[in-house]
N, C-alpha and C. Protein backbone atom coordinates (compact mmCIF):
# COMPACT_ATOMS: atom_id res chain seq x y z
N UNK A 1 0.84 -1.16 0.00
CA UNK A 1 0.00 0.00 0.00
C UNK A 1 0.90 1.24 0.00
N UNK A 2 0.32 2.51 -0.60
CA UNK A 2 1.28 3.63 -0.77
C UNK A 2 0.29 4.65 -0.44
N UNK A 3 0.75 5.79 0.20
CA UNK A 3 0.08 6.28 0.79
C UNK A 3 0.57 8.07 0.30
N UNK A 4 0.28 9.11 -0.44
CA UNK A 4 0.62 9.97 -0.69
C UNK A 4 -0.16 11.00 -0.62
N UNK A 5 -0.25 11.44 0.72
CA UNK A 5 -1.18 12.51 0.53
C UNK A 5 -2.23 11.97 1.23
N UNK A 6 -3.54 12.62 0.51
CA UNK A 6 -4.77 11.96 0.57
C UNK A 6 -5.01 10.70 -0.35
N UNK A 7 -4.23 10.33 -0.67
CA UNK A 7 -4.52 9.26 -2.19
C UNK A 7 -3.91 7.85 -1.72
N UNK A 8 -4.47 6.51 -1.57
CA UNK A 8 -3.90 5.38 -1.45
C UNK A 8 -4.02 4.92 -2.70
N UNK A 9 -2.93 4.22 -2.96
CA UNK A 9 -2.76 3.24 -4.04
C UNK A 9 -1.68 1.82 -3.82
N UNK A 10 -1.87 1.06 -4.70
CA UNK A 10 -0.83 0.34 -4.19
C UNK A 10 0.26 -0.38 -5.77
N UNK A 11 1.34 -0.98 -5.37
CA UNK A 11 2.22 -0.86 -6.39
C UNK A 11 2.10 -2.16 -7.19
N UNK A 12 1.86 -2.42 -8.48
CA UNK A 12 1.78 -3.14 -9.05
C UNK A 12 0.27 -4.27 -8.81
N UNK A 13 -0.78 -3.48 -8.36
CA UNK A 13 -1.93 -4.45 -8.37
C UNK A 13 -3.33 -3.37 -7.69
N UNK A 14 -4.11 -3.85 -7.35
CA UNK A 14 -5.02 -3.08 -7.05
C UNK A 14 -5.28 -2.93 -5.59
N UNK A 15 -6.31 -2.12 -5.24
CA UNK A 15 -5.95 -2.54 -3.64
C UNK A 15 -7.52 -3.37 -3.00
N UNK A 16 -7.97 -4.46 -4.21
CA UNK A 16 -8.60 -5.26 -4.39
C UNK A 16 -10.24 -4.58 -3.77
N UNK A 17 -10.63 -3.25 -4.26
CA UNK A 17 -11.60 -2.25 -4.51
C UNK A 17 -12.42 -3.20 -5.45
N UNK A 18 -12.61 -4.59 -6.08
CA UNK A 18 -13.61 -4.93 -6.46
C UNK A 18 -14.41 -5.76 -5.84
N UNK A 19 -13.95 -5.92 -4.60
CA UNK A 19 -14.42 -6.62 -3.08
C UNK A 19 -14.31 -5.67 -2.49
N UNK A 20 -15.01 -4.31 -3.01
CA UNK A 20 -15.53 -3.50 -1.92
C UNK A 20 -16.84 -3.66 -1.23
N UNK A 21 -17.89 -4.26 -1.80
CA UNK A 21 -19.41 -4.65 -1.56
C UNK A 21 -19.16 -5.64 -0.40
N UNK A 22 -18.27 -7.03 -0.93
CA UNK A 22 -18.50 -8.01 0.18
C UNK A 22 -17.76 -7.46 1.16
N UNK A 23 -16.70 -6.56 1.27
CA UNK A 23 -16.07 -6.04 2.77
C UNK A 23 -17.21 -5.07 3.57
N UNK A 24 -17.86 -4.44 2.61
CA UNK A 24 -18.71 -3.70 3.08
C UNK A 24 -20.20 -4.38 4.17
N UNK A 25 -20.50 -5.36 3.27
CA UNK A 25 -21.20 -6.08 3.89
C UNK A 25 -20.78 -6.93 5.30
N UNK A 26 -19.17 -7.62 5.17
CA UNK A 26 -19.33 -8.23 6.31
C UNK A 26 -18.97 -7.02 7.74
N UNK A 27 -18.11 -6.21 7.20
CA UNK A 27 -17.92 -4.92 8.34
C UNK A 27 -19.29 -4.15 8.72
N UNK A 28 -20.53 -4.22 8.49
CA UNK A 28 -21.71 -3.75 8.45
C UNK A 28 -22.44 -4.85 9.83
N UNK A 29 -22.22 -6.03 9.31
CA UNK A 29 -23.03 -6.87 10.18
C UNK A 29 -21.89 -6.71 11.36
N UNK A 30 -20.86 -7.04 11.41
CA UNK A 30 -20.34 -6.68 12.33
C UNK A 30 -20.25 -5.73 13.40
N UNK A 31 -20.39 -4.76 13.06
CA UNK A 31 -20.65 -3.23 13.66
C UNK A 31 -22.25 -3.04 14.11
N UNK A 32 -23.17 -3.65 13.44
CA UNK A 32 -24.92 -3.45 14.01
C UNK A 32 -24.98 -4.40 15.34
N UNK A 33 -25.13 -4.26 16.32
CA UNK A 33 -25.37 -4.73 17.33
C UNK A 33 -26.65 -5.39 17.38
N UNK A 34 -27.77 -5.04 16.77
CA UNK A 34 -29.16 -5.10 16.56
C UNK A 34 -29.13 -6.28 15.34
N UNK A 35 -28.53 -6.76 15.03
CA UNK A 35 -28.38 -7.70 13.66
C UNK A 35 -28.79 -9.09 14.70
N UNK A 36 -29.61 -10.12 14.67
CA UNK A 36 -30.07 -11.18 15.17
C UNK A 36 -29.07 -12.22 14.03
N UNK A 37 -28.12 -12.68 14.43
CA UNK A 37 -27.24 -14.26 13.92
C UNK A 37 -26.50 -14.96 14.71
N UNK A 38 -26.36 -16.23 13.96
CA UNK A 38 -25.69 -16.74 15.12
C UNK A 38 -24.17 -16.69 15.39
N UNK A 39 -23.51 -17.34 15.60
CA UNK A 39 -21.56 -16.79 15.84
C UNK A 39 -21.61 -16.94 14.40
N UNK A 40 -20.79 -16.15 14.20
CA UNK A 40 -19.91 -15.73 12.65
C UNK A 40 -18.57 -15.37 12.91
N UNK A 41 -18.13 -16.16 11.89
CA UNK A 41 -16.44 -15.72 11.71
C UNK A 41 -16.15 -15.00 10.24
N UNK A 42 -15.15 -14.00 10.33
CA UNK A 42 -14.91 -13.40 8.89
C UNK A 42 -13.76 -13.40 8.95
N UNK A 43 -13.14 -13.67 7.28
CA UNK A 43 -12.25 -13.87 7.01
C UNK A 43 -11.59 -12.97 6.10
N UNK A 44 -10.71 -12.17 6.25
CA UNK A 44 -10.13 -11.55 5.57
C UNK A 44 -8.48 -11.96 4.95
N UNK A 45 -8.54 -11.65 3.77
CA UNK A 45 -7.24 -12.47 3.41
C UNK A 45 -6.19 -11.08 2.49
N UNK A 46 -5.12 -11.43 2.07
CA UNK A 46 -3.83 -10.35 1.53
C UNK A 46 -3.89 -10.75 0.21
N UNK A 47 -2.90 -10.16 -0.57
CA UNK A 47 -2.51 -10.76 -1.95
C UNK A 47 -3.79 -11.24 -3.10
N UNK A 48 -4.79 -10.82 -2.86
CA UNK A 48 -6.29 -11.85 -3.57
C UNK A 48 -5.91 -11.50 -4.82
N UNK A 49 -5.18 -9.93 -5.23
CA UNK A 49 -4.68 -9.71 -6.60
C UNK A 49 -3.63 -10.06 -7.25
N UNK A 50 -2.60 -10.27 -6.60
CA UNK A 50 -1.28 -11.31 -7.00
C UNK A 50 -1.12 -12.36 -6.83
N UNK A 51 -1.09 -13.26 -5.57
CA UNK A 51 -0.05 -14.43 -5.41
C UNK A 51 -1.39 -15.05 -4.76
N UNK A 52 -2.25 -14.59 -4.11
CA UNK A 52 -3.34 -15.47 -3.28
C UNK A 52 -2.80 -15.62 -1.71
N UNK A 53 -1.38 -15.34 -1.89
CA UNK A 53 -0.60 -15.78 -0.56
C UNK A 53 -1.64 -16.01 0.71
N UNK A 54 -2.11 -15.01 1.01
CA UNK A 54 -3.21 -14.40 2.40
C UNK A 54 -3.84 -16.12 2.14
N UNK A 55 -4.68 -16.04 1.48
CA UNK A 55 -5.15 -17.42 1.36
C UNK A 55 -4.59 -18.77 1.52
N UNK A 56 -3.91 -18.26 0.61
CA UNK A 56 -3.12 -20.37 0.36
C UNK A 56 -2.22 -20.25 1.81
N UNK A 57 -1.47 -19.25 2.52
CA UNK A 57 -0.97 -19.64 3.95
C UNK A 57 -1.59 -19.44 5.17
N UNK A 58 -2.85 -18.95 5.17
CA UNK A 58 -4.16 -18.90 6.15
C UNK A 58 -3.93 -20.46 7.02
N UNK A 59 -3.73 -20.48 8.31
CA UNK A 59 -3.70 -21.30 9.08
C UNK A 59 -5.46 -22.06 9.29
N UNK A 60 -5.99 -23.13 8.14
CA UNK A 60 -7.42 -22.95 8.62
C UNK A 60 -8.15 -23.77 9.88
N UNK A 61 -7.01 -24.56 10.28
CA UNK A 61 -7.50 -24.72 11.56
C UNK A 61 -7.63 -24.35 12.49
N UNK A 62 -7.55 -22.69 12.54
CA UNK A 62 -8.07 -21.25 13.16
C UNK A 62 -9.41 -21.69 12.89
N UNK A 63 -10.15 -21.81 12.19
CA UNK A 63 -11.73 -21.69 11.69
C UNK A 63 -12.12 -22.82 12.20
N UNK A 64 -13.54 -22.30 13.27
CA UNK A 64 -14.51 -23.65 13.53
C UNK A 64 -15.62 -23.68 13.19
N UNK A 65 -15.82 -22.63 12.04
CA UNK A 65 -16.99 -22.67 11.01
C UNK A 65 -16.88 -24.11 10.12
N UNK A 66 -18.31 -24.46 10.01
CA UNK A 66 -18.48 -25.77 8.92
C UNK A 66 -18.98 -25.13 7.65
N UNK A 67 -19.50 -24.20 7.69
CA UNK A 67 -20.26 -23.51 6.33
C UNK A 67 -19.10 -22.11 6.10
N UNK A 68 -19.67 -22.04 4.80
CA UNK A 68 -18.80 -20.82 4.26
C UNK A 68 -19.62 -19.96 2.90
N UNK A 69 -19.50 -19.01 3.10
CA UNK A 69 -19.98 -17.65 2.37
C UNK A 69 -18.51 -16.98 1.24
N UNK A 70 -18.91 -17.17 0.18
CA UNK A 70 -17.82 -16.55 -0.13
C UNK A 70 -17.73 -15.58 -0.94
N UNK A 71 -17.63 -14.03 -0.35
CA UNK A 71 -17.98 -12.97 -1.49
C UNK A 71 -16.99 -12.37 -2.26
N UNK A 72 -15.91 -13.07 -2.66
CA UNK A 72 -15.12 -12.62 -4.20
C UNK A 72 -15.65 -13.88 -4.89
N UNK A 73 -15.13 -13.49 -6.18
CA UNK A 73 -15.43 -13.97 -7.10
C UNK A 73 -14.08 -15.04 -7.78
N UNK A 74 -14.77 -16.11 -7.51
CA UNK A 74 -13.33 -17.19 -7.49
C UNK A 74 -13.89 -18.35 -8.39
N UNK A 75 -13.13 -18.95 -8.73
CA UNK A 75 -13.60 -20.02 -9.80
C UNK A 75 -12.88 -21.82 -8.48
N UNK A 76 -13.92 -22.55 -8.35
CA UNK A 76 -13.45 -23.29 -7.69
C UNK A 76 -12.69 -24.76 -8.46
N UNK A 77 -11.69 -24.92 -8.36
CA UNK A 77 -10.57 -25.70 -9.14
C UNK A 77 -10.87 -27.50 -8.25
């Protein structure tokens, strides 16, 4: 991330602004106190525009979710 001014950008990729909706959404439920669900975990990950890194080295036996939501747009291999 680069930071100049008032202006962020970052070097050689985006600063993955096309998962602005699903960040928006899960930081929303998070923050409403008044939102009725049950435990939720969110996952935020690094790199989703280059290497995936954030992902592919995510420790996931941190997670004791069985279900999963997934708001980028990923092609499952």
């Amino acid at each position: 991330m680069i930071i100049d001014g008032d202006k962020v950008t970052a070097k050689d990729t985006s600063l993955g602004a096309d998962q602005g909706v699903g960040l928006s959404m899960m930081l929303t439920i998070m923050e409403d106190n008044n939102l009725r669900h049950p435990d939720l975990e969110f996952l935020f990950t690094t790199e989703e525009e280059t290497t995936f890194n954030g992902a592919v080295n995510f420790p996931y036996s941190q997670i004791e979710s069985k279900r999963l939501i997934n708001l980028d747009n990923s092609k499952d291999n």
